[in-house]
N, C-alpha and C. Protein backbone atom coordinates (compact mmCIF):
# COMPACT_ATOMS: atom_id res chain seq x y z
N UNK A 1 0.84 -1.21 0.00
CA UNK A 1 0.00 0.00 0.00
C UNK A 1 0.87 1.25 0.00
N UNK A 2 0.48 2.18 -0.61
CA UNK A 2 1.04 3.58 -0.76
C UNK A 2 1.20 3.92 0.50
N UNK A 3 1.67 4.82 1.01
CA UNK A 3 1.92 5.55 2.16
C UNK A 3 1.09 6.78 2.26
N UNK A 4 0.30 7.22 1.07
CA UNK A 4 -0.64 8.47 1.41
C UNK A 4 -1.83 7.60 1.21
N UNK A 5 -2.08 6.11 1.16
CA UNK A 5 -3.83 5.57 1.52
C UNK A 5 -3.53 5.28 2.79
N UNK A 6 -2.29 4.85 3.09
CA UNK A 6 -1.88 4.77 4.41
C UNK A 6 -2.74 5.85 5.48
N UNK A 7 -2.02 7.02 5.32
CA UNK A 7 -2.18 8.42 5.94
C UNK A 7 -3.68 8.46 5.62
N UNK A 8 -4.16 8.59 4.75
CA UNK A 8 -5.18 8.99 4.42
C UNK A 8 -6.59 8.39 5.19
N UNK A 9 -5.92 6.89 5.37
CA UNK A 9 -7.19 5.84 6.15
C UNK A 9 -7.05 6.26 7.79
N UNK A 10 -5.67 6.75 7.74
CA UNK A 10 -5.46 7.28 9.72
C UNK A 10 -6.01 7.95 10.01
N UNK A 11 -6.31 9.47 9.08
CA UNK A 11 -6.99 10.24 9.44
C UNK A 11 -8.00 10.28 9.50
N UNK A 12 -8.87 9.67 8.73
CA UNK A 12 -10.38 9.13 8.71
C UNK A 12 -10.89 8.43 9.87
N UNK A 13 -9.17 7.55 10.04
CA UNK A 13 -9.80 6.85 11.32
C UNK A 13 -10.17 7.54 12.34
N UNK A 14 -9.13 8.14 12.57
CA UNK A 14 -8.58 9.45 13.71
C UNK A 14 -10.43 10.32 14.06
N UNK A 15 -11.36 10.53 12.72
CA UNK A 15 -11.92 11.09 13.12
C UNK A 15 -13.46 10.15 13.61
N UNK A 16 -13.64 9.77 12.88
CA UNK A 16 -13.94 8.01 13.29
C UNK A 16 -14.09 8.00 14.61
N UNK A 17 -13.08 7.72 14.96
CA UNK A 17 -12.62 7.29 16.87
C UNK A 17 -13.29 8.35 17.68
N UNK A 18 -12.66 9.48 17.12
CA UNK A 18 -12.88 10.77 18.03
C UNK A 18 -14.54 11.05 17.87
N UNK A 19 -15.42 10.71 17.19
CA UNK A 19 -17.13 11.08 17.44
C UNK A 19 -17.34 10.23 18.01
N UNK A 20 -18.16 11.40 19.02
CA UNK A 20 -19.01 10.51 19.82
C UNK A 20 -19.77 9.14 19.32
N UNK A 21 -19.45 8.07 20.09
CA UNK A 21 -20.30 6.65 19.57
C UNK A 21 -19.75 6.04 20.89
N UNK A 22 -20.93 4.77 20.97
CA UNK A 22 -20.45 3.37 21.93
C UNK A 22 -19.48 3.46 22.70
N UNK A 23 -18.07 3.00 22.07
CA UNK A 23 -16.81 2.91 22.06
C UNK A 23 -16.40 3.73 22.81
N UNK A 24 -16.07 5.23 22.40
CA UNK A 24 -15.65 6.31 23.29
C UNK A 24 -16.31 6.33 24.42
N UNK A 25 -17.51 6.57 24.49
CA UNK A 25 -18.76 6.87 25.57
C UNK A 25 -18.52 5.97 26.19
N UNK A 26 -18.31 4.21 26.19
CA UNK A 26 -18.16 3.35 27.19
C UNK A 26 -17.05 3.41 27.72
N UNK A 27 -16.12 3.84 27.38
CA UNK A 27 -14.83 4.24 27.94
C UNK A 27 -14.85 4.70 28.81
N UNK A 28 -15.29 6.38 28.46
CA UNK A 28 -15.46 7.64 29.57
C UNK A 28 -16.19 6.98 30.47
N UNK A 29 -17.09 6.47 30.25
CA UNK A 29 -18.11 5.91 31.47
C UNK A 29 -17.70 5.18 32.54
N UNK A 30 -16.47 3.91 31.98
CA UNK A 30 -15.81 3.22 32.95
C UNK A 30 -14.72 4.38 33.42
N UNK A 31 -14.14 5.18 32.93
CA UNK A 31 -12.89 6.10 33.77
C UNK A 31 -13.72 6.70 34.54
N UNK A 32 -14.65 7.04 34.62
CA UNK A 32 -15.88 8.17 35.16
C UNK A 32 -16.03 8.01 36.36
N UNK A 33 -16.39 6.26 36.22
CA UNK A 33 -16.51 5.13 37.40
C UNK A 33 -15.73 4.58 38.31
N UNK A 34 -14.53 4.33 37.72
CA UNK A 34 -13.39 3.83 38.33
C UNK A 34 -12.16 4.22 38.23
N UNK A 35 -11.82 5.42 37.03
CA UNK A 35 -10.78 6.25 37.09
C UNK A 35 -9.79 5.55 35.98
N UNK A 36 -8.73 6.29 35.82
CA UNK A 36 -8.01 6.15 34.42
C UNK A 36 -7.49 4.39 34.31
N UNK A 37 -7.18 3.92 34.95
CA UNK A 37 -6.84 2.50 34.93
C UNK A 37 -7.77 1.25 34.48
N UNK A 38 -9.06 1.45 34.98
CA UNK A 38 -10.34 1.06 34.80
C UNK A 38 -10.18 1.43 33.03
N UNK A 39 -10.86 2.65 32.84
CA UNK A 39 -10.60 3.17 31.46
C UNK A 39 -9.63 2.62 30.36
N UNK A 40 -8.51 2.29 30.75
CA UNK A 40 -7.51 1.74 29.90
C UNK A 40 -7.79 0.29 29.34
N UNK A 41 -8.07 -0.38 30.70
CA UNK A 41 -8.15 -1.79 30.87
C UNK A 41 -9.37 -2.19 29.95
N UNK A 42 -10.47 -1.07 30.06
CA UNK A 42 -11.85 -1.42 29.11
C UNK A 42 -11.24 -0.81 27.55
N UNK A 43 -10.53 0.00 27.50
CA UNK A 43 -10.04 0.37 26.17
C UNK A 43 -9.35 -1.16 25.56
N UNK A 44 -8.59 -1.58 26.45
CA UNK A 44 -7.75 -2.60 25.61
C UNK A 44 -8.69 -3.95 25.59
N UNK A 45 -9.78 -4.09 26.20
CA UNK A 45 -11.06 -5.13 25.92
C UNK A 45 -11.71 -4.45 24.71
N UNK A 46 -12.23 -3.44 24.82
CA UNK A 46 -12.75 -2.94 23.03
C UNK A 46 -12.16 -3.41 21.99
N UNK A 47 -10.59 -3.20 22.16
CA UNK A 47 -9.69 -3.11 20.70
C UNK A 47 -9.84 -4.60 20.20
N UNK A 48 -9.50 -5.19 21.93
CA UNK A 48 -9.81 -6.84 21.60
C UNK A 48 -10.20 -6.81 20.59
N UNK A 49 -11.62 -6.91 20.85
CA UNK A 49 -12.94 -6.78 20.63
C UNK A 49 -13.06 -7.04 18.61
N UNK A 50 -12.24 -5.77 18.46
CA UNK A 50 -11.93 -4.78 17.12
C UNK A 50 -10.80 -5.86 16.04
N UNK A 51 -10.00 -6.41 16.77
CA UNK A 51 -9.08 -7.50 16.26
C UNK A 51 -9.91 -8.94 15.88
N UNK A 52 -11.15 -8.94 15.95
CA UNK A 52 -11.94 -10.24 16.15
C UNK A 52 -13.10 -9.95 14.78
N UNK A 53 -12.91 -8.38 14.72
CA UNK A 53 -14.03 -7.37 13.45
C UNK A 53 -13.22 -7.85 12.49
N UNK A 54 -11.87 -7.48 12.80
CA UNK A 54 -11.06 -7.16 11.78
C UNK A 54 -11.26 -8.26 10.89
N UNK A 55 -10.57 -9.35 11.53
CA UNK A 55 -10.43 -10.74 10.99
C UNK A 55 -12.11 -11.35 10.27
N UNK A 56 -12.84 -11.09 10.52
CA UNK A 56 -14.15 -11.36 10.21
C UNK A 56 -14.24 -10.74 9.11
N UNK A 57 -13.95 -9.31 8.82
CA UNK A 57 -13.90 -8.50 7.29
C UNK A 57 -13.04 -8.80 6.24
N UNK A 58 -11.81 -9.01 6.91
CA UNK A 58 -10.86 -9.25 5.96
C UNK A 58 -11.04 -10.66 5.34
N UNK A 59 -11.79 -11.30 6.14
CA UNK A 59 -11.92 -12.77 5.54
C UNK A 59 -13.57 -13.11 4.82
N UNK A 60 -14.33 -11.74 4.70
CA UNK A 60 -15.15 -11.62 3.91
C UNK A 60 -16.18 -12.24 4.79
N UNK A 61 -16.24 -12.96 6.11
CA UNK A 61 -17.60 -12.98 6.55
C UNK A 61 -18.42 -12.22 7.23
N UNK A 62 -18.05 -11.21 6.98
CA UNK A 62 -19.30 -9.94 7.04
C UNK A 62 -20.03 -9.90 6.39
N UNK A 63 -19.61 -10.22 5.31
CA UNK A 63 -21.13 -10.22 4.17
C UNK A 63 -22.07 -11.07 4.94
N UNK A 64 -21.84 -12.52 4.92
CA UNK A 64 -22.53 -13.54 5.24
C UNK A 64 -23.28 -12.70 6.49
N UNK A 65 -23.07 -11.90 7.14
CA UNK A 65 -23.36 -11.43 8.12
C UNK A 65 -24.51 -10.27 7.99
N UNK A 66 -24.11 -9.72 6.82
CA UNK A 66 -24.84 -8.48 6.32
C UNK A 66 -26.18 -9.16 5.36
N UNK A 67 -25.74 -10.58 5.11
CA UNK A 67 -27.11 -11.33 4.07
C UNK A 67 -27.70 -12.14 5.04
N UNK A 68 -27.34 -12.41 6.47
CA UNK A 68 -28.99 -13.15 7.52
C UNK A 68 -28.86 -12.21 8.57
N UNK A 69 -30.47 -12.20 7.79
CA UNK A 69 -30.66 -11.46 8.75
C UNK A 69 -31.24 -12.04 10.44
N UNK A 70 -31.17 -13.91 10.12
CA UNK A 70 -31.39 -14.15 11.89
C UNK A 70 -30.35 -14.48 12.35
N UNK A 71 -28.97 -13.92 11.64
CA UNK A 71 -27.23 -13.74 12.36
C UNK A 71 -27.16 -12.80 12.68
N UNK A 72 -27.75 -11.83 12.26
CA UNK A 72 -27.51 -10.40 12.56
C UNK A 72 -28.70 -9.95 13.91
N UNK A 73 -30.06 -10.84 13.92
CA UNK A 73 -30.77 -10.21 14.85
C UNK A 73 -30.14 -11.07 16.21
N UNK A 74 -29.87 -12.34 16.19
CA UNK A 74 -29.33 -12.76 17.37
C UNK A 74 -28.40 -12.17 17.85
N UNK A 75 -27.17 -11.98 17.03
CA UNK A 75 -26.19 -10.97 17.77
C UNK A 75 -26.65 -9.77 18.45
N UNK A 76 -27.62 -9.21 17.33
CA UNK A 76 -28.14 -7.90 18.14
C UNK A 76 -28.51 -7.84 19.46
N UNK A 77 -29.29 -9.00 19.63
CA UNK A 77 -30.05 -9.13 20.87
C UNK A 77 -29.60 -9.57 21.82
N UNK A 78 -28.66 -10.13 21.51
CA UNK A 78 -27.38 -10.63 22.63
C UNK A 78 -26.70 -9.62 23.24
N UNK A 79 -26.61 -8.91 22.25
CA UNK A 79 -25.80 -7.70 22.60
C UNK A 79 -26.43 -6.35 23.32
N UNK A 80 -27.52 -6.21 22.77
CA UNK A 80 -28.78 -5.22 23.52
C UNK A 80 -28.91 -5.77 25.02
N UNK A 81 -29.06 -7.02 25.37
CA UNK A 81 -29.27 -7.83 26.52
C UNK A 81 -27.90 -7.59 27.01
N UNK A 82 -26.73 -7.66 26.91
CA UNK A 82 -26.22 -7.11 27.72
C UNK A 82 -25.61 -5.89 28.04
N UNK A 83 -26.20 -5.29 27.38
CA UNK A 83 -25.74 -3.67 27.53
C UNK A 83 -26.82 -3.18 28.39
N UNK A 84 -28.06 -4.05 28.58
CA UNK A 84 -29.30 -3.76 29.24
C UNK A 84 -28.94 -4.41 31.03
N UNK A 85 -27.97 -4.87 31.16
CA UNK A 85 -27.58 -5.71 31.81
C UNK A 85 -26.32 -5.18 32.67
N UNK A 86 -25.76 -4.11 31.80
CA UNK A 86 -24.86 -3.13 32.35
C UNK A 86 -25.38 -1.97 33.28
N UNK A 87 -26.37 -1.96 32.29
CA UNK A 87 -27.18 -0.39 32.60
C UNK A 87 -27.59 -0.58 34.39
N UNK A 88 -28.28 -2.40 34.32
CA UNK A 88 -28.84 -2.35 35.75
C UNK A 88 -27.86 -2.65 36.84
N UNK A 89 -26.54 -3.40 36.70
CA UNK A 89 -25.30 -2.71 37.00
C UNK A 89 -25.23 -1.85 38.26
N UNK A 90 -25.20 -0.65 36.71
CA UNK A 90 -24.54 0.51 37.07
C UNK A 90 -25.62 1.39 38.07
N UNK A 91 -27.14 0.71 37.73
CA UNK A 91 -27.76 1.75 38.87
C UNK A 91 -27.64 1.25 39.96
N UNK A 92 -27.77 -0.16 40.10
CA UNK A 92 -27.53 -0.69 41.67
C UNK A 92 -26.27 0.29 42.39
N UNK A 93 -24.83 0.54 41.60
CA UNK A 93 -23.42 0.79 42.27
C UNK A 93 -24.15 2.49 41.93
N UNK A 94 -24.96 3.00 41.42
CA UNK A 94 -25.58 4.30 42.10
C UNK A 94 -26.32 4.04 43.32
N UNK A 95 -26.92 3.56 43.46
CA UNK A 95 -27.49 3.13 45.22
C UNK A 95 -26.57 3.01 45.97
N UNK A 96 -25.86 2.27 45.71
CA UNK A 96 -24.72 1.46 46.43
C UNK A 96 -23.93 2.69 47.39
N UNK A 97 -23.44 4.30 46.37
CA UNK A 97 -22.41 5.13 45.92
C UNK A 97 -23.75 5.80 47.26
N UNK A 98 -24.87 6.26 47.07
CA UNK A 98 -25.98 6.93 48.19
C UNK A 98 -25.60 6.55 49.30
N UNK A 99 -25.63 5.43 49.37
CA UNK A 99 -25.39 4.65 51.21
C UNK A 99 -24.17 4.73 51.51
N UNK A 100 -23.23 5.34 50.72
CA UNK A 100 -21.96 4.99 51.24
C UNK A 100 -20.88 4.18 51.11
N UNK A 101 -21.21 3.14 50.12
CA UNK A 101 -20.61 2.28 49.76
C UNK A 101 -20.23 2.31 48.69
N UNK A 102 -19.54 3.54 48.11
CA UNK A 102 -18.80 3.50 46.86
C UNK A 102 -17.99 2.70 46.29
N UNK A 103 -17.79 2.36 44.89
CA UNK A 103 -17.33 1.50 44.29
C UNK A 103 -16.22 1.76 43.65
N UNK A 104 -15.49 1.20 43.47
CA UNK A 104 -13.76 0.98 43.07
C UNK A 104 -13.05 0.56 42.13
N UNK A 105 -12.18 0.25 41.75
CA UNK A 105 -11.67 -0.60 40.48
C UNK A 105 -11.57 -1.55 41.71
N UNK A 106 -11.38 -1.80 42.72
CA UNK A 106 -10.98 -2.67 43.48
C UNK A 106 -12.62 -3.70 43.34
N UNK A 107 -13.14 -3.57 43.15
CA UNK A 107 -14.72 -3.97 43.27
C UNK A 107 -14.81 -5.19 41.74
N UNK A 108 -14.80 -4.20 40.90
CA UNK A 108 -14.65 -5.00 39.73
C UNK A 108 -13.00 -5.37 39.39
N UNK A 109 -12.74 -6.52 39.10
CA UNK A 109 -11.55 -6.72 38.81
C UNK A 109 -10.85 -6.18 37.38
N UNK A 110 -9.91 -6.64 37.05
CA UNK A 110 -9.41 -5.95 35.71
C UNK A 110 -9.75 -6.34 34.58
N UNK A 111 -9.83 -7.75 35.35
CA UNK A 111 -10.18 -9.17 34.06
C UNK A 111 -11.67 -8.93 33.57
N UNK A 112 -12.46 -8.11 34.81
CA UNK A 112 -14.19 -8.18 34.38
C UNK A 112 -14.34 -7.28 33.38
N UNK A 113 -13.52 -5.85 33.84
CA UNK A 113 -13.38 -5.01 33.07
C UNK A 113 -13.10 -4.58 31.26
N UNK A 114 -11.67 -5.89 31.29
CA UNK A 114 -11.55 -6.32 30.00
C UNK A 114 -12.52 -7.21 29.26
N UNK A 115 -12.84 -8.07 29.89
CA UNK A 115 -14.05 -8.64 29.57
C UNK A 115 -15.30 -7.81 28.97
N UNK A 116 -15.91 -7.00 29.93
CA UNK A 116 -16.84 -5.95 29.25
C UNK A 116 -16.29 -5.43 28.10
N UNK A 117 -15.10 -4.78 27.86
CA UNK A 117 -14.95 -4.19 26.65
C UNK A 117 -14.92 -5.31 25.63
N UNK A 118 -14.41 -6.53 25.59
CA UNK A 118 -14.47 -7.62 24.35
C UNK A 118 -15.76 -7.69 24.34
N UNK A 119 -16.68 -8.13 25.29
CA UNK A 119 -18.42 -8.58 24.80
C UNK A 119 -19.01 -7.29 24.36
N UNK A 120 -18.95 -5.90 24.68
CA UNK A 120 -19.46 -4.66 24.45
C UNK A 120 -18.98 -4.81 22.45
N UNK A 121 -17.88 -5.11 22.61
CA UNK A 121 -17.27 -4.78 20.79
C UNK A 121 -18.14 -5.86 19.52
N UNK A 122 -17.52 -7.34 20.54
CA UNK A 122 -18.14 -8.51 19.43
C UNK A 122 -19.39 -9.00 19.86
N UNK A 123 -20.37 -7.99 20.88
CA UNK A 123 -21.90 -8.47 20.18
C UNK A 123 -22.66 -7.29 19.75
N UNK A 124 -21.99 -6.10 19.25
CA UNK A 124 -22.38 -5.40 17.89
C UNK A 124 -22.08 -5.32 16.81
N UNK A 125 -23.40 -5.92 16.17
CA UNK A 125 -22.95 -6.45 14.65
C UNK A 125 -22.69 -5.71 13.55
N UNK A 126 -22.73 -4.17 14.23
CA UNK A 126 -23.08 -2.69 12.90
C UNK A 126 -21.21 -2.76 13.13
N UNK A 127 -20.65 -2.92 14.15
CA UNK A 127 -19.18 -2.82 14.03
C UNK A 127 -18.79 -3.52 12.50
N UNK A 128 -19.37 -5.19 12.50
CA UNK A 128 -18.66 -5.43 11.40
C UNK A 128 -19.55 -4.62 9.74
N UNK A 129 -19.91 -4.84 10.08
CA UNK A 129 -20.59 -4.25 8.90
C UNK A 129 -20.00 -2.83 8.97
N UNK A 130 -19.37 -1.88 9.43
CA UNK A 130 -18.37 -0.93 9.63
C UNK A 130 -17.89 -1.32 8.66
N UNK A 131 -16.91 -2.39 9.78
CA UNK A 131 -15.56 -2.72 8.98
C UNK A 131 -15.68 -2.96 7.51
N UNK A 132 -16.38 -3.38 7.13
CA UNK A 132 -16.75 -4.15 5.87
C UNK A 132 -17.07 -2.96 4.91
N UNK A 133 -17.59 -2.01 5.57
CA UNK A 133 -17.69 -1.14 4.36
C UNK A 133 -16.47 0.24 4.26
N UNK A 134 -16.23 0.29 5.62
CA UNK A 134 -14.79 1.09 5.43
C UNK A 134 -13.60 0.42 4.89
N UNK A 135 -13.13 -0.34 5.36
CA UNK A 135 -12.17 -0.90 5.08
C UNK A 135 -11.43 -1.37 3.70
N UNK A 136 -12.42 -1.63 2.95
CA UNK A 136 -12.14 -2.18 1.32
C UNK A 136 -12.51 -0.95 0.47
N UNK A 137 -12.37 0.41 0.88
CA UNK A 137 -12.44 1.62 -0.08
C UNK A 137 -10.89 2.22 0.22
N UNK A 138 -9.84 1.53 0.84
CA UNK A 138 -8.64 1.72 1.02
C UNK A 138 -7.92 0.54 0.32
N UNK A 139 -8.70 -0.10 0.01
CA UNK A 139 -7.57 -1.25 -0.85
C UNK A 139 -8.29 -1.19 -2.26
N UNK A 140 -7.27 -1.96 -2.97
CA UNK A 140 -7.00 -1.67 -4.55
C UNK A 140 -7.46 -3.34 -4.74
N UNK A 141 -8.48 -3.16 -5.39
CA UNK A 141 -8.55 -5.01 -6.10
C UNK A 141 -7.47 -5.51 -6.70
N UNK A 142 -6.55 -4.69 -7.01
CA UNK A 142 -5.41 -5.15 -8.14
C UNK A 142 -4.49 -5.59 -7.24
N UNK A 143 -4.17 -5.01 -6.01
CA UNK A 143 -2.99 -5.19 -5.25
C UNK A 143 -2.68 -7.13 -4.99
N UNK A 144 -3.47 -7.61 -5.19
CA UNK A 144 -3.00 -9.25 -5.40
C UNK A 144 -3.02 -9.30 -3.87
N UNK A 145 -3.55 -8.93 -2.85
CA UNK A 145 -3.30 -9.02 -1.44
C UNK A 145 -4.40 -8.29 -0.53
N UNK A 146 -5.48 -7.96 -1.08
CA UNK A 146 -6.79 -7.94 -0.46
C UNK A 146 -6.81 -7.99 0.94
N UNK A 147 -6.80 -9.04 1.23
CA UNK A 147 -6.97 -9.65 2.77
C UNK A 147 -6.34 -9.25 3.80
N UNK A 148 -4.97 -9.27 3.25
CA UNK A 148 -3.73 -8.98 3.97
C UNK A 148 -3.53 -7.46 4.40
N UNK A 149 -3.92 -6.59 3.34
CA UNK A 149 -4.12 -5.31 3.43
C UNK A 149 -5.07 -4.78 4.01
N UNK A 150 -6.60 -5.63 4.21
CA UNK A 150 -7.43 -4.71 4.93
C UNK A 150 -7.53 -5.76 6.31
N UNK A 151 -6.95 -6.73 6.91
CA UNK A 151 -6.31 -6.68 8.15
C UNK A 151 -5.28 -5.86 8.54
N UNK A 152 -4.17 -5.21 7.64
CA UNK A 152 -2.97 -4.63 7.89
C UNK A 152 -3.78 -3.30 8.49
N UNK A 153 -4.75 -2.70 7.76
CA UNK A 153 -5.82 -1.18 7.98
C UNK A 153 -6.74 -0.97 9.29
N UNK A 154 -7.23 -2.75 9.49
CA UNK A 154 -7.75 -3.09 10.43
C UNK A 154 -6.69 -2.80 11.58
N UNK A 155 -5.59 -3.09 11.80
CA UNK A 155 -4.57 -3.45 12.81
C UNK A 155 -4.30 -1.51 13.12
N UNK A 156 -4.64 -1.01 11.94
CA UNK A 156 -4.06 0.71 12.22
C UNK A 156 -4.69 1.15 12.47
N UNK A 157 -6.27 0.88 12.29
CA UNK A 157 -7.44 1.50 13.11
C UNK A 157 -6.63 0.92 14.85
N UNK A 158 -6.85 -0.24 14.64
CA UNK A 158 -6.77 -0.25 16.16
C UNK A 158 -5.99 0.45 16.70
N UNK A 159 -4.30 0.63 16.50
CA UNK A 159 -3.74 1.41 17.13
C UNK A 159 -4.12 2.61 17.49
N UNK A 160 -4.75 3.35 16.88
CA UNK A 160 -5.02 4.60 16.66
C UNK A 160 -6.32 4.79 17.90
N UNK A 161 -7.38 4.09 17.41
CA UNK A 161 -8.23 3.87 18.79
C UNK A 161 -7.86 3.70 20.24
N UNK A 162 -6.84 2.59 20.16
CA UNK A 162 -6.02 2.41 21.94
C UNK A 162 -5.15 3.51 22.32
N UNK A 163 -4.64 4.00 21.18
CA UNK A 163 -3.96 5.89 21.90
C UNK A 163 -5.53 6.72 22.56
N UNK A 164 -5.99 6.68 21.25
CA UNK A 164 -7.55 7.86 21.87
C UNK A 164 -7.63 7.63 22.66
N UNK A 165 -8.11 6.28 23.13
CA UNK A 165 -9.11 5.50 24.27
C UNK A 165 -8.09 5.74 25.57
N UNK A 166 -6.96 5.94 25.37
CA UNK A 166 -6.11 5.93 26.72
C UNK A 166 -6.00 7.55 26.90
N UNK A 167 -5.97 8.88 26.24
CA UNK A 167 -7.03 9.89 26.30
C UNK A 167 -7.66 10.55 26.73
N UNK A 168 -8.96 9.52 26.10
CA UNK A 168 -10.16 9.99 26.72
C UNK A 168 -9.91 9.49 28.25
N UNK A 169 -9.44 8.39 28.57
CA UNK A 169 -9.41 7.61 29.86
C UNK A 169 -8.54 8.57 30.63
N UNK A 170 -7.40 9.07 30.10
CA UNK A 170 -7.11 9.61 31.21
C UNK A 170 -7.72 11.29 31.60
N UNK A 171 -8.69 12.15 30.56
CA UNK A 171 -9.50 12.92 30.96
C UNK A 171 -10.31 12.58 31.92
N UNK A 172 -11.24 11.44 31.71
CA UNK A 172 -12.27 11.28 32.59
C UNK A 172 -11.82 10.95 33.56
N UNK A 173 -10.65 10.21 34.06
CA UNK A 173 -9.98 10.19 35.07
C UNK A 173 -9.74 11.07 36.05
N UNK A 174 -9.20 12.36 35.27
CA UNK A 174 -8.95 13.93 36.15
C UNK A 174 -10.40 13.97 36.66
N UNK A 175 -10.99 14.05 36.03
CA UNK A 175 -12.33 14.55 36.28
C UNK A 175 -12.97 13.57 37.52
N UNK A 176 -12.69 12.67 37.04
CA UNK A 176 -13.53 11.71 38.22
C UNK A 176 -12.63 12.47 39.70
N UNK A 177 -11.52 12.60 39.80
CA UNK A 177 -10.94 12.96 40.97
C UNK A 177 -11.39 13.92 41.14
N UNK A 178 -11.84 14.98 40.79
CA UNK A 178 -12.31 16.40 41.11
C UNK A 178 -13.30 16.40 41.75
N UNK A 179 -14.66 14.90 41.25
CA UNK A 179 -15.81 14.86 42.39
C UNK A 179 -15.84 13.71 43.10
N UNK A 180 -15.50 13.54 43.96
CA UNK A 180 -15.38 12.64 44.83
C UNK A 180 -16.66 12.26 46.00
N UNK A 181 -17.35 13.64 45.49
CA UNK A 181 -18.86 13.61 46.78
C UNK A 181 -19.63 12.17 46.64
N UNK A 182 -20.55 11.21 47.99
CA UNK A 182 -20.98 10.66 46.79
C UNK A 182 -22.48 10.90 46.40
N UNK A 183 -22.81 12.32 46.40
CA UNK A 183 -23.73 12.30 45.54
C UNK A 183 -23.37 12.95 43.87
N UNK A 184 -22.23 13.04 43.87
CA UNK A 184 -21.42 13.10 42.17
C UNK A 184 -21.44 11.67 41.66
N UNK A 185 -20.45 10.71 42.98
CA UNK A 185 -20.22 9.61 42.30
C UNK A 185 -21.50 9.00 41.62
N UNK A 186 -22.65 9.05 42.72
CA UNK A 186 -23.95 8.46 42.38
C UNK A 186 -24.35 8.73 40.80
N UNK A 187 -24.40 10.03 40.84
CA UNK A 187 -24.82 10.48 39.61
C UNK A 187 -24.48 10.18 38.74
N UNK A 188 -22.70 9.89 38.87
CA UNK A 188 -21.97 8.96 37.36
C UNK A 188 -22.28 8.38 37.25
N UNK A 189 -22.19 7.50 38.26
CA UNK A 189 -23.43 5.69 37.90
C UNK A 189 -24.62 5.75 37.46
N UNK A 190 -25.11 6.66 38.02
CA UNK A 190 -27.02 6.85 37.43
C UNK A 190 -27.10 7.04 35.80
N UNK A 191 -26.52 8.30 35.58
CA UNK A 191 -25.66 8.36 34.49
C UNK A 191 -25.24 7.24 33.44
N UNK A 192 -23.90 6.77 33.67
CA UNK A 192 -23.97 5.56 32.83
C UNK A 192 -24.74 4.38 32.77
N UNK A 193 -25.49 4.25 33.86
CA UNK A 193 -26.91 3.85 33.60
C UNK A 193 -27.77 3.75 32.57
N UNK A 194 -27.73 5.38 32.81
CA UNK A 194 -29.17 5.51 31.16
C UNK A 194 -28.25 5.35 29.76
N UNK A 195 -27.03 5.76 30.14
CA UNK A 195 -26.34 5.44 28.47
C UNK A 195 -26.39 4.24 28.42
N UNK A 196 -25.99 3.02 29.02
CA UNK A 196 -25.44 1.88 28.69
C UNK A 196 -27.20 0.99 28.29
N UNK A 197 -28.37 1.87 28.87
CA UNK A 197 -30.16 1.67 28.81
C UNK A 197 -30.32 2.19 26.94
N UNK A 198 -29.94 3.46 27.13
CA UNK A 198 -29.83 3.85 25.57
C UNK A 198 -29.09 3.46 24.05
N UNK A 199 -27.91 2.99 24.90
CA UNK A 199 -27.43 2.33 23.75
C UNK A 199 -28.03 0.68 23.63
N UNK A 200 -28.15 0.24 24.51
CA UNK A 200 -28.59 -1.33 24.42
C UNK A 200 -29.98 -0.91 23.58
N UNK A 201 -31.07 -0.40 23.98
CA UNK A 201 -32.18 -0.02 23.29
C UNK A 201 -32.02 0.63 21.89
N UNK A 202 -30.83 1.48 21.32
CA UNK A 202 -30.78 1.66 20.26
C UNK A 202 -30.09 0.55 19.23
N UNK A 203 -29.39 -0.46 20.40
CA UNK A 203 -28.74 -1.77 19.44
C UNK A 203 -29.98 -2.82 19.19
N UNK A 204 -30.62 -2.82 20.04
CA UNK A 204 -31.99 -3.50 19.92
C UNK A 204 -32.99 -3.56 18.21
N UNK A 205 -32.94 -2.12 18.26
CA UNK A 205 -33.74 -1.84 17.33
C UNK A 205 -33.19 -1.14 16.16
N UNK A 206 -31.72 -1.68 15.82
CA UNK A 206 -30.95 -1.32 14.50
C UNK A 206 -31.45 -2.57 13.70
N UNK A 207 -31.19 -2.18 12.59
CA UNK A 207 -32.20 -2.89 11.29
C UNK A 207 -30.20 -3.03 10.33
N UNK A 208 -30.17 -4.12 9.46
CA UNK A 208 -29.43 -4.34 8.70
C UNK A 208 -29.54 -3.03 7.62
């Protein structure tokens, strides 16, 4: 590949990453919650996540993905279900944060954490279908190496995402230290509550 489709797919990515969506927003939400470490740890479960897209596009079963539509609604719903599943979560550790019993990275472990970000990535199915349609307007049919190249694009999105995501993580981080009350903390949780309610409900009811 050239070195200016190169550049050219970074910056796209670059802006990509940086709008608001899922991804970012679940980030901030865990640094919000548990502070920049938390944040990182769910960043590098997303990218997972993103390395699992990749390979799925580059090897062309996205389509297959994009033509059933009862592959595409099960994932959905798998995935709505647990983002619906986060949401109730996160309001309990807002109760929790009222009484006094604020919550920690110490609470959730690192492993749960990473975990959430891999199941948050690979049970939304609009990710691959992303990939699938970004990805192959940077490669050349002629290049004799298809595959290889839009995993290679895949692999530079990711990088580019795990810088952001560490970032945004360490903004929301500052920030989380600044309110420490816990009727702030509460509110973060209440908070990512209704996002993690809103996005599961808007993954619910995405259509191919």
């Amino acid at each position: 590949m050239e070195l200016s489709i190169i550049l050219s797919f970074l910056a796209a990515s670059i802006l990509l990453t940086v709008a608001p969506g899922p991804d970012n927003l679940f980030v901030i939400a865990q640094s919000m919650s548990y502070g920049f470490r938390a944040g990182f740890i769910t960043s590098l479960g997303l990218c997972t996540g993103l390395i699992g897209h990749t390979l799925i596009a580059s090897l062309g079963l996205s389509a297959i993905l994009y033509q059933s539509t009862v592959i595409f609604t099960a994932i959905k719903s798998v995935g709505a279900i647990y983002l619906l599943y986060l949401a109730w979560e996160s309001y309990k550790e807002g109760k929790s944060a009222v009484s006094g019993k604020i919550a920690n990275v110490k609470s959730l472990s690192l492993f749960s954490l990473y975990k959430r970000g891999i199941l948050m990535n690979l049970l939304n199915p609009k990710v691959s279908l992303f990939f699938l349609a970004f990805l192959p307007q940077f490669v050349s049919t002629n290049s004799g190496h298809v595959k290889l190249d839009m995993f290679v694009l895949g692999l530079i999105f990711i990088v580019q995402a795990l810088v952001l995501f560490s970032l945004f993580s360490a903004l929301a981080g500052k920030i989380k230290i600044l309110f420490q009350s816990k009727k702030t903390v509460s509110a973060i949780h209440y908070g990512k509550s209704i996002l993690f309610a809103v996005l599961g409900g808007k993954l619910l009811f995405t259509k191919i």
